[in-house]
PDB file of N, CA and C in Angstrom:
ATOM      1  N   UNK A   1       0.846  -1.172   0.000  1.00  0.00           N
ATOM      2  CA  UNK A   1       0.000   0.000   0.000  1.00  0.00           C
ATOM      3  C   UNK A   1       0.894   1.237   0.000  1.00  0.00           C
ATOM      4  N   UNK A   2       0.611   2.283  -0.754  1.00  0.00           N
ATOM      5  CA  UNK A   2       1.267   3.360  -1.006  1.00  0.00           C
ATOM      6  C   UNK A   2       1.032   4.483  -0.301  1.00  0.00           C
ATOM      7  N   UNK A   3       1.650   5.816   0.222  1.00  0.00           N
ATOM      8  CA  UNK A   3       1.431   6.775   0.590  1.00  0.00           C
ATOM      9  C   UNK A   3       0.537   7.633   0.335  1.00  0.00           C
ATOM     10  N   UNK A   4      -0.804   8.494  -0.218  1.00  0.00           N
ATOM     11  CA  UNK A   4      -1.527   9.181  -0.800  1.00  0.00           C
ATOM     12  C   UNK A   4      -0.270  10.196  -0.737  1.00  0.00           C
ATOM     13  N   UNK A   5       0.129  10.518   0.364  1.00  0.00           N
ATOM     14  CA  UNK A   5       0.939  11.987   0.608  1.00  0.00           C
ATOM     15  C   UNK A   5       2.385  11.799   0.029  1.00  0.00           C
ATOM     16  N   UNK A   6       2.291  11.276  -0.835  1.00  0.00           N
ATOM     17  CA  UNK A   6       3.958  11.186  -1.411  1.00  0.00           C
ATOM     18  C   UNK A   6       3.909  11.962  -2.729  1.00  0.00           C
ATOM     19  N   UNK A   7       2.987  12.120  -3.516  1.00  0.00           N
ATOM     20  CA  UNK A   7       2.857  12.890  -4.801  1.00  0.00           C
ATOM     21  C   UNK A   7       2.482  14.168  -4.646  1.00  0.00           C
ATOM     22  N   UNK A   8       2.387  14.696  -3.193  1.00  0.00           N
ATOM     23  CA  UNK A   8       1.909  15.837  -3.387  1.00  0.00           C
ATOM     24  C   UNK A   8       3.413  16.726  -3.531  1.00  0.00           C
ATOM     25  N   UNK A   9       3.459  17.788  -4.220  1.00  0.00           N
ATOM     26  CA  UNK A   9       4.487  18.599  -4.285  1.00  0.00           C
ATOM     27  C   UNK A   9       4.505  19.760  -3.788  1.00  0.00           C
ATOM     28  N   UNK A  10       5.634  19.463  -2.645  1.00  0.00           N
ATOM     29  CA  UNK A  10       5.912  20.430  -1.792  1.00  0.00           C
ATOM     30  C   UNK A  10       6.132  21.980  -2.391  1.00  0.00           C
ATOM     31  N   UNK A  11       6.508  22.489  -3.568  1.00  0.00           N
ATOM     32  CA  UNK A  11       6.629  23.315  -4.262  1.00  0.00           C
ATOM     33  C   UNK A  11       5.280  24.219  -4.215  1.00  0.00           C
ATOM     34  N   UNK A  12       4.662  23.350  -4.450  1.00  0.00           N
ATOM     35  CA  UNK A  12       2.983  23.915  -5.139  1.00  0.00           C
ATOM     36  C   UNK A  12       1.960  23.481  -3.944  1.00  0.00           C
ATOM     37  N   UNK A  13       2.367  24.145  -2.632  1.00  0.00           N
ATOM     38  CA  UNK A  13       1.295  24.293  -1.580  1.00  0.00           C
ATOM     39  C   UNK A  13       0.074  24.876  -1.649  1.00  0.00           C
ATOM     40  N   UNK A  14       0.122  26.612  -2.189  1.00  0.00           N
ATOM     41  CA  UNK A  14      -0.611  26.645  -2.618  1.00  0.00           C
ATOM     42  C   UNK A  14      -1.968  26.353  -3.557  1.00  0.00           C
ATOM     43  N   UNK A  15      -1.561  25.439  -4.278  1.00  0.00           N
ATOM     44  CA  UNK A  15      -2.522  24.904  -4.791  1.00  0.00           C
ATOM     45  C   UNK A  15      -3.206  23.763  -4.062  1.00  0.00           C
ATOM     46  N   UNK A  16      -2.757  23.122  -3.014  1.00  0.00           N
ATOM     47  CA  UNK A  16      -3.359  22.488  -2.092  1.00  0.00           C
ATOM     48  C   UNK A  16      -3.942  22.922  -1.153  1.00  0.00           C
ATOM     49  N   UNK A  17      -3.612  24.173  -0.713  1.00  0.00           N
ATOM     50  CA  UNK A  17      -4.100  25.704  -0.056  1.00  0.00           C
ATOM     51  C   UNK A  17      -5.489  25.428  -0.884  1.00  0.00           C
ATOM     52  N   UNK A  18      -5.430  25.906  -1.862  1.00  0.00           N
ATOM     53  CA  UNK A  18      -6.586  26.166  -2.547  1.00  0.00           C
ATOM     54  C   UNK A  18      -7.630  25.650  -2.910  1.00  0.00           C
ATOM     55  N   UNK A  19      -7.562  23.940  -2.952  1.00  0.00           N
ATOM     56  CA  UNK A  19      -8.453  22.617  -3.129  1.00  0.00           C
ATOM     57  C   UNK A  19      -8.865  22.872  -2.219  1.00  0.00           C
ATOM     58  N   UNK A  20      -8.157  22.861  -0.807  1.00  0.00           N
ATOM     59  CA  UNK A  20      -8.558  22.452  -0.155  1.00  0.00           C
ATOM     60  C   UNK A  20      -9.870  23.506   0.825  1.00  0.00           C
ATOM     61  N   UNK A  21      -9.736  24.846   0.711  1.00  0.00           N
ATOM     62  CA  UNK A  21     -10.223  25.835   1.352  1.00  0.00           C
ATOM     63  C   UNK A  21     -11.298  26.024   0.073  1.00  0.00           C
ATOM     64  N   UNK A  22     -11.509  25.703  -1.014  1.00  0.00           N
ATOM     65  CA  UNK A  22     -12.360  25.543  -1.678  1.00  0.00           C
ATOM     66  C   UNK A  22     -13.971  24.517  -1.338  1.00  0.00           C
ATOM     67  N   UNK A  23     -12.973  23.332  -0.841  1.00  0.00           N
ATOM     68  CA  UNK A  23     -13.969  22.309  -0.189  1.00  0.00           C
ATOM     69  C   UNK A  23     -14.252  22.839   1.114  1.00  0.00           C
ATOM     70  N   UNK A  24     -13.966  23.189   1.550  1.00  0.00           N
ATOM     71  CA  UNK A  24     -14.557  23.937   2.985  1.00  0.00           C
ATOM     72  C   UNK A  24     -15.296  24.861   2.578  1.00  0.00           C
ATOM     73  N   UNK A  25     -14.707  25.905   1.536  1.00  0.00           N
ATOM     74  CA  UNK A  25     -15.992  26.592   1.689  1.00  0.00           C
ATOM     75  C   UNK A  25     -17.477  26.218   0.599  1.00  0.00           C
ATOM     76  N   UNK A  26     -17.414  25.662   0.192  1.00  0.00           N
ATOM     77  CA  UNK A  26     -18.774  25.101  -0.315  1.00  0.00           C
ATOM     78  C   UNK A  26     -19.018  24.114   0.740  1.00  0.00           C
ATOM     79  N   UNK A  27     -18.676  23.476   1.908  1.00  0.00           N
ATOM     80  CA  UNK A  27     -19.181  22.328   2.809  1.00  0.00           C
ATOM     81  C   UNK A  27     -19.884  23.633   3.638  1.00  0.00           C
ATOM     82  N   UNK A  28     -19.020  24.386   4.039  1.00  0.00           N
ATOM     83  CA  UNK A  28     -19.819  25.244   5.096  1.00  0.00           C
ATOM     84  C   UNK A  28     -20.540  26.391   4.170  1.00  0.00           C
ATOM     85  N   UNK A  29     -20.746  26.690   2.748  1.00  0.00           N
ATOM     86  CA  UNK A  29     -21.807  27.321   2.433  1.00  0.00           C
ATOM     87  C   UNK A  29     -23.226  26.374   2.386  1.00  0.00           C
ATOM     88  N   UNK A  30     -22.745  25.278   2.303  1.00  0.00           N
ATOM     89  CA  UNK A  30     -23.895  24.012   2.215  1.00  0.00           C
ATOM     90  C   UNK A  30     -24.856  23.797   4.006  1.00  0.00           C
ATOM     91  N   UNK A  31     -23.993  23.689   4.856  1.00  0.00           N
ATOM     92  CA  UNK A  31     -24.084  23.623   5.790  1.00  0.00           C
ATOM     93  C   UNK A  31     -25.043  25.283   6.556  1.00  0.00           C
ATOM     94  N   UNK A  32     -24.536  26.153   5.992  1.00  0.00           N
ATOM     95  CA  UNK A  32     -25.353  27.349   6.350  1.00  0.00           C
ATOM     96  C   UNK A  32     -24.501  28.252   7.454  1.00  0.00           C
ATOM     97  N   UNK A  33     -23.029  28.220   7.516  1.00  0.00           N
ATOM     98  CA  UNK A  33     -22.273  28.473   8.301  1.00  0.00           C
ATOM     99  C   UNK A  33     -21.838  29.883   8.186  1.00  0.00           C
ATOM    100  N   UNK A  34     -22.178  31.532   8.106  1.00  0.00           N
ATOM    101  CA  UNK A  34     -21.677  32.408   7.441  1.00  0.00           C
ATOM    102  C   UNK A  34     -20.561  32.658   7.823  1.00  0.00           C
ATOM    103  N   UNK A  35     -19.989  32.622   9.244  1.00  0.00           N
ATOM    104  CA  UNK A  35     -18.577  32.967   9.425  1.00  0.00           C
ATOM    105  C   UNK A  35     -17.880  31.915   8.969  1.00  0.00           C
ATOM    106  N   UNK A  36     -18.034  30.784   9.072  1.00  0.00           N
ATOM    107  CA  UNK A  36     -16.849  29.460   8.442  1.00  0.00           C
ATOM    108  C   UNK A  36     -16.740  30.150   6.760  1.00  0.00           C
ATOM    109  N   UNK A  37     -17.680  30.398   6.277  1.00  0.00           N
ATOM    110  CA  UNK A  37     -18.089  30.534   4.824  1.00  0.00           C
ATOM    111  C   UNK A  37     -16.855  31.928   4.468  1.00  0.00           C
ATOM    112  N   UNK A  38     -16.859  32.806   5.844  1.00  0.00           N
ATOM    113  CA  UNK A  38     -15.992  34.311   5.312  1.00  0.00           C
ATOM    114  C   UNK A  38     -14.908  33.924   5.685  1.00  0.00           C
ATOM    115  N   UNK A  39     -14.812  32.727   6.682  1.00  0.00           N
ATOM    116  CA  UNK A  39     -12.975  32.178   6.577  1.00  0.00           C
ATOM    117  C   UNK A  39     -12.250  31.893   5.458  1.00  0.00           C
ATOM    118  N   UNK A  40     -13.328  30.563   4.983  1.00  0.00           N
ATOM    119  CA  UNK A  40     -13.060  29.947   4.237  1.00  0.00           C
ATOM    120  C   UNK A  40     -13.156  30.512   2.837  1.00  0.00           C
ATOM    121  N   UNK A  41     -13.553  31.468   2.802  1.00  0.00           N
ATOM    122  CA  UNK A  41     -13.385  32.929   1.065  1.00  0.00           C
ATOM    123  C   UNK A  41     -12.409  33.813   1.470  1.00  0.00           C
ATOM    124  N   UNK A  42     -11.712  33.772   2.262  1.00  0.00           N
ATOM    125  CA  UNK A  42     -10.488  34.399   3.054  1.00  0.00           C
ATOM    126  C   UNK A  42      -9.328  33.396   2.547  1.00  0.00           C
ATOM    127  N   UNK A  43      -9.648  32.014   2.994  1.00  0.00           N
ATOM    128  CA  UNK A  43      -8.343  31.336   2.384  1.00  0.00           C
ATOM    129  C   UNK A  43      -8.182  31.053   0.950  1.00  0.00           C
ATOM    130  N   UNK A  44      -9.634  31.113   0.339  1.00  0.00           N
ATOM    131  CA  UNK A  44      -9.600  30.754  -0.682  1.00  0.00           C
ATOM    132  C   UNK A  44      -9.000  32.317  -1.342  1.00  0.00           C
ATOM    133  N   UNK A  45      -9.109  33.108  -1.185  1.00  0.00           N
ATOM    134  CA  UNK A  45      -8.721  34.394  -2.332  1.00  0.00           C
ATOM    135  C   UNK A  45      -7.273  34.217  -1.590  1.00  0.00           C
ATOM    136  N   UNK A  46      -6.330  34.016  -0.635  1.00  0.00           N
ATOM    137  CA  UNK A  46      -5.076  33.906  -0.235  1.00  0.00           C
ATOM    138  C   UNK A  46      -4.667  32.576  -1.197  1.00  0.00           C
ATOM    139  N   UNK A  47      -5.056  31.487  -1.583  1.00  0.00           N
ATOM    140  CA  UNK A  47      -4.955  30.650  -2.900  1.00  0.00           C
ATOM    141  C   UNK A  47      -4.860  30.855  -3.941  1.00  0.00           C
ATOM    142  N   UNK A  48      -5.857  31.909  -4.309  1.00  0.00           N
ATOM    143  CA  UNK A  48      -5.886  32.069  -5.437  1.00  0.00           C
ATOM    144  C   UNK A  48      -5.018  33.639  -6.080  1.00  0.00           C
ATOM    145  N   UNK A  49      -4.311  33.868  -4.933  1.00  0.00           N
ATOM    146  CA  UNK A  49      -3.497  35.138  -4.834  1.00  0.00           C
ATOM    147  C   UNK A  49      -1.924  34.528  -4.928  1.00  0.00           C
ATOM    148  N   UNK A  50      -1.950  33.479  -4.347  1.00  0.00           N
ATOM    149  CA  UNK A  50      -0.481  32.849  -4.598  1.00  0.00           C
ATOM    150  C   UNK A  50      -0.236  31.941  -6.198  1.00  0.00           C
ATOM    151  N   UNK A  51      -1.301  31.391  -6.509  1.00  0.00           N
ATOM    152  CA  UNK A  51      -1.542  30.466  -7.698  1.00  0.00           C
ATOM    153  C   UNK A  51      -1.102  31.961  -8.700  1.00  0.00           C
ATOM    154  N   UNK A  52      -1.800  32.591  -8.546  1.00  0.00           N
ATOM    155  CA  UNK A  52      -1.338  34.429  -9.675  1.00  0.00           C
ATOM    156  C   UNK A  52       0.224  34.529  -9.268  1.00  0.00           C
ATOM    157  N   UNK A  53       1.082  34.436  -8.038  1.00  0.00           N
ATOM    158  CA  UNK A  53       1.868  35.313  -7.939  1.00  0.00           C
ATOM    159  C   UNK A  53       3.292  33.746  -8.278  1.00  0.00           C
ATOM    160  N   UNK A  54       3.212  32.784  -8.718  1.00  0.00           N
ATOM    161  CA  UNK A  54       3.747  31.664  -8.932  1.00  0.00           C
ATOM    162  C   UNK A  54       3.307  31.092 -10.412  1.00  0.00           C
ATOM    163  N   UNK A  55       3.719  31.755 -11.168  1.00  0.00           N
ATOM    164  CA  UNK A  55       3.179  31.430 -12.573  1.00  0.00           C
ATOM    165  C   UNK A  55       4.571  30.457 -12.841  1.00  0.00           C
ATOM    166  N   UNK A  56       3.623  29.866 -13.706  1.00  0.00           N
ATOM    167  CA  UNK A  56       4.938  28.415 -14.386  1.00  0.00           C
ATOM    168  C   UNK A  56       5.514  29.056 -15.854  1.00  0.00           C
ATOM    169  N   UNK A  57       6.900  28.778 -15.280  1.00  0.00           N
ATOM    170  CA  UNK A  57       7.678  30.026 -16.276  1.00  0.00           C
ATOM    171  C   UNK A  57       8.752  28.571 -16.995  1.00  0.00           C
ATOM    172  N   UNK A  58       8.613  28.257 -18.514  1.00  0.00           N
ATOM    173  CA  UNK A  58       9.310  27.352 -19.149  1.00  0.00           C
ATOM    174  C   UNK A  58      10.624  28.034 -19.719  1.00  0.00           C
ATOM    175  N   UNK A  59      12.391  27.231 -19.910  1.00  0.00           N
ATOM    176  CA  UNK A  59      12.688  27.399 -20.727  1.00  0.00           C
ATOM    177  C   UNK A  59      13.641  26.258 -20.976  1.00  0.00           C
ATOM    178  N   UNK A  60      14.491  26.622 -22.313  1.00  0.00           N
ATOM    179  CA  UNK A  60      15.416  25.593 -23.118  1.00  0.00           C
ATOM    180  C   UNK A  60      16.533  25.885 -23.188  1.00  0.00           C
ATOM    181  N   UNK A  61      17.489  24.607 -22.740  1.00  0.00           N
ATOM    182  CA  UNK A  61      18.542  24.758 -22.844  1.00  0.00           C
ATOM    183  C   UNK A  61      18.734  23.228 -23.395  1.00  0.00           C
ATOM    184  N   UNK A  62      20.435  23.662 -24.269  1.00  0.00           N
ATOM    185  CA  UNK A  62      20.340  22.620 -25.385  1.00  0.00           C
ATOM    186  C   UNK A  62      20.148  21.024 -24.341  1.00  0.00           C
ATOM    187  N   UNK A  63      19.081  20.418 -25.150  1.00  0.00           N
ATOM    188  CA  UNK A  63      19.160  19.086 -23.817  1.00  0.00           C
ATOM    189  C   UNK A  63      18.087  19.136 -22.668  1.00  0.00           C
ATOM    190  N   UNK A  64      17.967  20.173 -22.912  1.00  0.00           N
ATOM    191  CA  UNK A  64      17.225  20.143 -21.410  1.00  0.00           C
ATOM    192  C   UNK A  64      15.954  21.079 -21.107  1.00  0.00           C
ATOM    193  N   UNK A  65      14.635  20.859 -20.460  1.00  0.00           N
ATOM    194  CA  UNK A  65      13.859  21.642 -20.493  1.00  0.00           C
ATOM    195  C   UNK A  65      13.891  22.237 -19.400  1.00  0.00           C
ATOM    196  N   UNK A  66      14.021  23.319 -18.386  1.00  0.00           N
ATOM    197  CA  UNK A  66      14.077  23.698 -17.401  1.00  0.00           C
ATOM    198  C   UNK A  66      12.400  24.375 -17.061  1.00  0.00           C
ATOM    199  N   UNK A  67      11.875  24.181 -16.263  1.00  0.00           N
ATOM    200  CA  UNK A  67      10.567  24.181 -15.469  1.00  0.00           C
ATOM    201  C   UNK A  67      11.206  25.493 -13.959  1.00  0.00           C
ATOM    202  N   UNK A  68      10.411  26.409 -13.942  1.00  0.00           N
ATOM    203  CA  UNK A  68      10.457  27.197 -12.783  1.00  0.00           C
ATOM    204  C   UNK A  68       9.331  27.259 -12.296  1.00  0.00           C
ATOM    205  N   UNK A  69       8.922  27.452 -11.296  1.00  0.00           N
ATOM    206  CA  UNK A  69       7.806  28.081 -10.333  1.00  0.00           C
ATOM    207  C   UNK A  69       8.539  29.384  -9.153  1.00  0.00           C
ATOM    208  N   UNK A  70       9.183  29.793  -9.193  1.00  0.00           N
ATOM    209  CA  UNK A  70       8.998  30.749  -8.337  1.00  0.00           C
ATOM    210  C   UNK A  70       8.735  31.978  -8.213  1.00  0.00           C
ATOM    211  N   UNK A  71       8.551  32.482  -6.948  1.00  0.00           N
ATOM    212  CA  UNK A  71       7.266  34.165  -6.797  1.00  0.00           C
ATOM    213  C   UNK A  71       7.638  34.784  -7.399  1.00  0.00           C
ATOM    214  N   UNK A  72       6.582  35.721  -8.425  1.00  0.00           N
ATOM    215  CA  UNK A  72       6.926  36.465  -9.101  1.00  0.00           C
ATOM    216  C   UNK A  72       5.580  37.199  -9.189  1.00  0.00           C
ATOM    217  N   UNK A  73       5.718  38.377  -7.939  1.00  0.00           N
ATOM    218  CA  UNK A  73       4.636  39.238  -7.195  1.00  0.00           C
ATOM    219  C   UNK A  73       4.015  40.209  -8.563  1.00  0.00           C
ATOM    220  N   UNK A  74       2.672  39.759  -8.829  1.00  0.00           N
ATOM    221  CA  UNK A  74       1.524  40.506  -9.513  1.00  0.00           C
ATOM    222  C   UNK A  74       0.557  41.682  -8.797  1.00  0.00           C
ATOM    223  N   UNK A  75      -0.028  42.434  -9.287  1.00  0.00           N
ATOM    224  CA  UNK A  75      -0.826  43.436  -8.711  1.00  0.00           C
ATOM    225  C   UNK A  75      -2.196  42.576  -8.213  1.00  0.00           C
ATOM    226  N   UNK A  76      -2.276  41.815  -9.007  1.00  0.00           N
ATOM    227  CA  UNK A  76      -3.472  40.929  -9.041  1.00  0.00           C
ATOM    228  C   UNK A  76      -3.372  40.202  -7.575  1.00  0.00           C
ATOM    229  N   UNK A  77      -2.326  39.498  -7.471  1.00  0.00           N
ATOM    230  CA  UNK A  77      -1.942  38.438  -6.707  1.00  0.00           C
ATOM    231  C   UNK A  77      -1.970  39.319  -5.086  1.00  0.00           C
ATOM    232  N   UNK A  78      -1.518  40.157  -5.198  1.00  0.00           N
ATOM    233  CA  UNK A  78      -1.137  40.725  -3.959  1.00  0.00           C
ATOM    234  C   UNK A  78      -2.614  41.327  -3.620  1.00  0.00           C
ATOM    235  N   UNK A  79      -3.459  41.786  -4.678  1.00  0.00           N
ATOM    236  CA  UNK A  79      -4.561  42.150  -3.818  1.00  0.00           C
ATOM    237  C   UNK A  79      -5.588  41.430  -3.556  1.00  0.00           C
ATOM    238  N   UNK A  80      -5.446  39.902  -4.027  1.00  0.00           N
ATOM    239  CA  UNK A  80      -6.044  38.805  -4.012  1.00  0.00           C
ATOM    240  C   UNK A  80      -5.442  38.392  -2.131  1.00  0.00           C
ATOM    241  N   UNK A  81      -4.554  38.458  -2.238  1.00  0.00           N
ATOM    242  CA  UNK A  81      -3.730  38.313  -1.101  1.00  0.00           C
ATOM    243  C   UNK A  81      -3.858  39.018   0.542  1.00  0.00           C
ATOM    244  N   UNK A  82      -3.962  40.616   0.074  1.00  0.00           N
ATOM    245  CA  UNK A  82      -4.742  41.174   0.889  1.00  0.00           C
ATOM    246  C   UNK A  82      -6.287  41.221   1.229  1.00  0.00           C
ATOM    247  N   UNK A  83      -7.010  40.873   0.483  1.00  0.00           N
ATOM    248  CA  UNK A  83      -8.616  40.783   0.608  1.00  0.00           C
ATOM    249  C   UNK A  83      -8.593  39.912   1.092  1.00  0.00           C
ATOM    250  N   UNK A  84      -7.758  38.350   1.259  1.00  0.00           N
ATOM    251  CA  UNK A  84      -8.039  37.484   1.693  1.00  0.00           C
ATOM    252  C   UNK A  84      -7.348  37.099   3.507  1.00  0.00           C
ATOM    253  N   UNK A  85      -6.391  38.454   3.365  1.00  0.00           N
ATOM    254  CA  UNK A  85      -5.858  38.633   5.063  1.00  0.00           C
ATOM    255  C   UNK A  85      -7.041  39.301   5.795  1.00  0.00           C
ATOM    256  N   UNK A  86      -7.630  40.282   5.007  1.00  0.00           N
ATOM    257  CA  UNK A  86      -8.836  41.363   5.547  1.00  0.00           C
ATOM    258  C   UNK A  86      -9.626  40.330   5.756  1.00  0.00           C
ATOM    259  N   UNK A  87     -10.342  39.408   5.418  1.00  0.00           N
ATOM    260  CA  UNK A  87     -11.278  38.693   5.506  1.00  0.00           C
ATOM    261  C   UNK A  87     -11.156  37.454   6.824  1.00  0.00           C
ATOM    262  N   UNK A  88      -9.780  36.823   6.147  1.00  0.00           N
ATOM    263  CA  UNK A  88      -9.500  36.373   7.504  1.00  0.00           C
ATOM    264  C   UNK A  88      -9.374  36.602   8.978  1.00  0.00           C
ATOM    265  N   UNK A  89      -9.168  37.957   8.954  1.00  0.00           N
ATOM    266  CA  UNK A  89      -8.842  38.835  10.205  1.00  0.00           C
ATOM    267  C   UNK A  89     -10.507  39.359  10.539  1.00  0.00           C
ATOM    268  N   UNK A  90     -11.126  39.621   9.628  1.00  0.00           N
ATOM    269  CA  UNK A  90     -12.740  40.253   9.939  1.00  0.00           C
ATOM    270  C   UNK A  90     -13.472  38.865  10.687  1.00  0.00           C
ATOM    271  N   UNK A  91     -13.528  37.951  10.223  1.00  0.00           N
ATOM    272  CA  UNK A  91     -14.068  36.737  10.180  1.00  0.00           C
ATOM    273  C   UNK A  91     -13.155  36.096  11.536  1.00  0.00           C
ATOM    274  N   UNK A  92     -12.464  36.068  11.521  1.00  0.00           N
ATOM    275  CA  UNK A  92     -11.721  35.636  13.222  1.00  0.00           C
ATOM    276  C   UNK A  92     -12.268  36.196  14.238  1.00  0.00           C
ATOM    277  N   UNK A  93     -12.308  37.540  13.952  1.00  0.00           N
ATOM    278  CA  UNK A  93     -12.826  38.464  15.131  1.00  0.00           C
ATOM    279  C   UNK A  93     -14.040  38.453  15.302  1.00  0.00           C
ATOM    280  N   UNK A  94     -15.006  38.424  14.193  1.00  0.00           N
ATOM    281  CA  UNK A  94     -16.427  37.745  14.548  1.00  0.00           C
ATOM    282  C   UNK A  94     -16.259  36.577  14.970  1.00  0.00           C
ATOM    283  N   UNK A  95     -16.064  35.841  14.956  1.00  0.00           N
ATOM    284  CA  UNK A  95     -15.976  33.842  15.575  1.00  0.00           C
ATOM    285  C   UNK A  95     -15.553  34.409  16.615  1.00  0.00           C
ATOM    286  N   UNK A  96     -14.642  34.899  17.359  1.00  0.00           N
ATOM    287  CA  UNK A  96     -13.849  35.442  18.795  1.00  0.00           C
ATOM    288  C   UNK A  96     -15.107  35.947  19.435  1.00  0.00           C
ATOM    289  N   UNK A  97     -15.858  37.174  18.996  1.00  0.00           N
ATOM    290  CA  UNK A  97     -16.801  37.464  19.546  1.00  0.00           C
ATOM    291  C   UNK A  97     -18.277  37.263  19.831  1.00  0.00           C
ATOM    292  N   UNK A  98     -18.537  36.314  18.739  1.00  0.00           N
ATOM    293  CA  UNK A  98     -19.582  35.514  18.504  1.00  0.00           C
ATOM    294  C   UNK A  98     -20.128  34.319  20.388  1.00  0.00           C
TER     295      UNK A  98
END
């Protein structure tokens, strides 16, 4: 029997960030949860702010294909990034005071 957790690539968290806070938040929009729901659209735009700021950048060298992923900060990404700290932080503090 094999590992499930062996193919995941440590590189590309974010995108597991992002599956995964995706399924939460449709479980707890299903569920009827509004603060889980503004967490969980908090992590999800922090996903989908890193997936923008980690674009897959190809090139060639004789022989060889070289593959990059690393940050390479967008306007997009960063305010995907911040809406999704604001949200997280709004949404904590309601659950805290709730």
């Amino acid at each position: 029997m094999s590992n499930p957790l062996n193919g995941i690539d440590a590189d590309r968290w974010y995108l597991v960030w992002l599956a995964v806070s995706v399924v939460l938040l449709v479980a707890s929009i299903a569920a009827d949860k509004p603060l889980y729901a503004g967490l969980c659209a908090g992590l999800t735009a922090i996903g989908m702010g890193e997936t923008i700021n980690h674009p897959l950048r190809q090139g060639f060298v004789p022989g060889y294909e070289v593959t990059i992923r690393t940050r390479s900060p967008k306007f997009l990404g960063w305010l995907l990034d911040i809406v999704g700290v604001g949200l997280l932080c709004w949404f904590t503090y309601k659950l805290a005071v709730a």
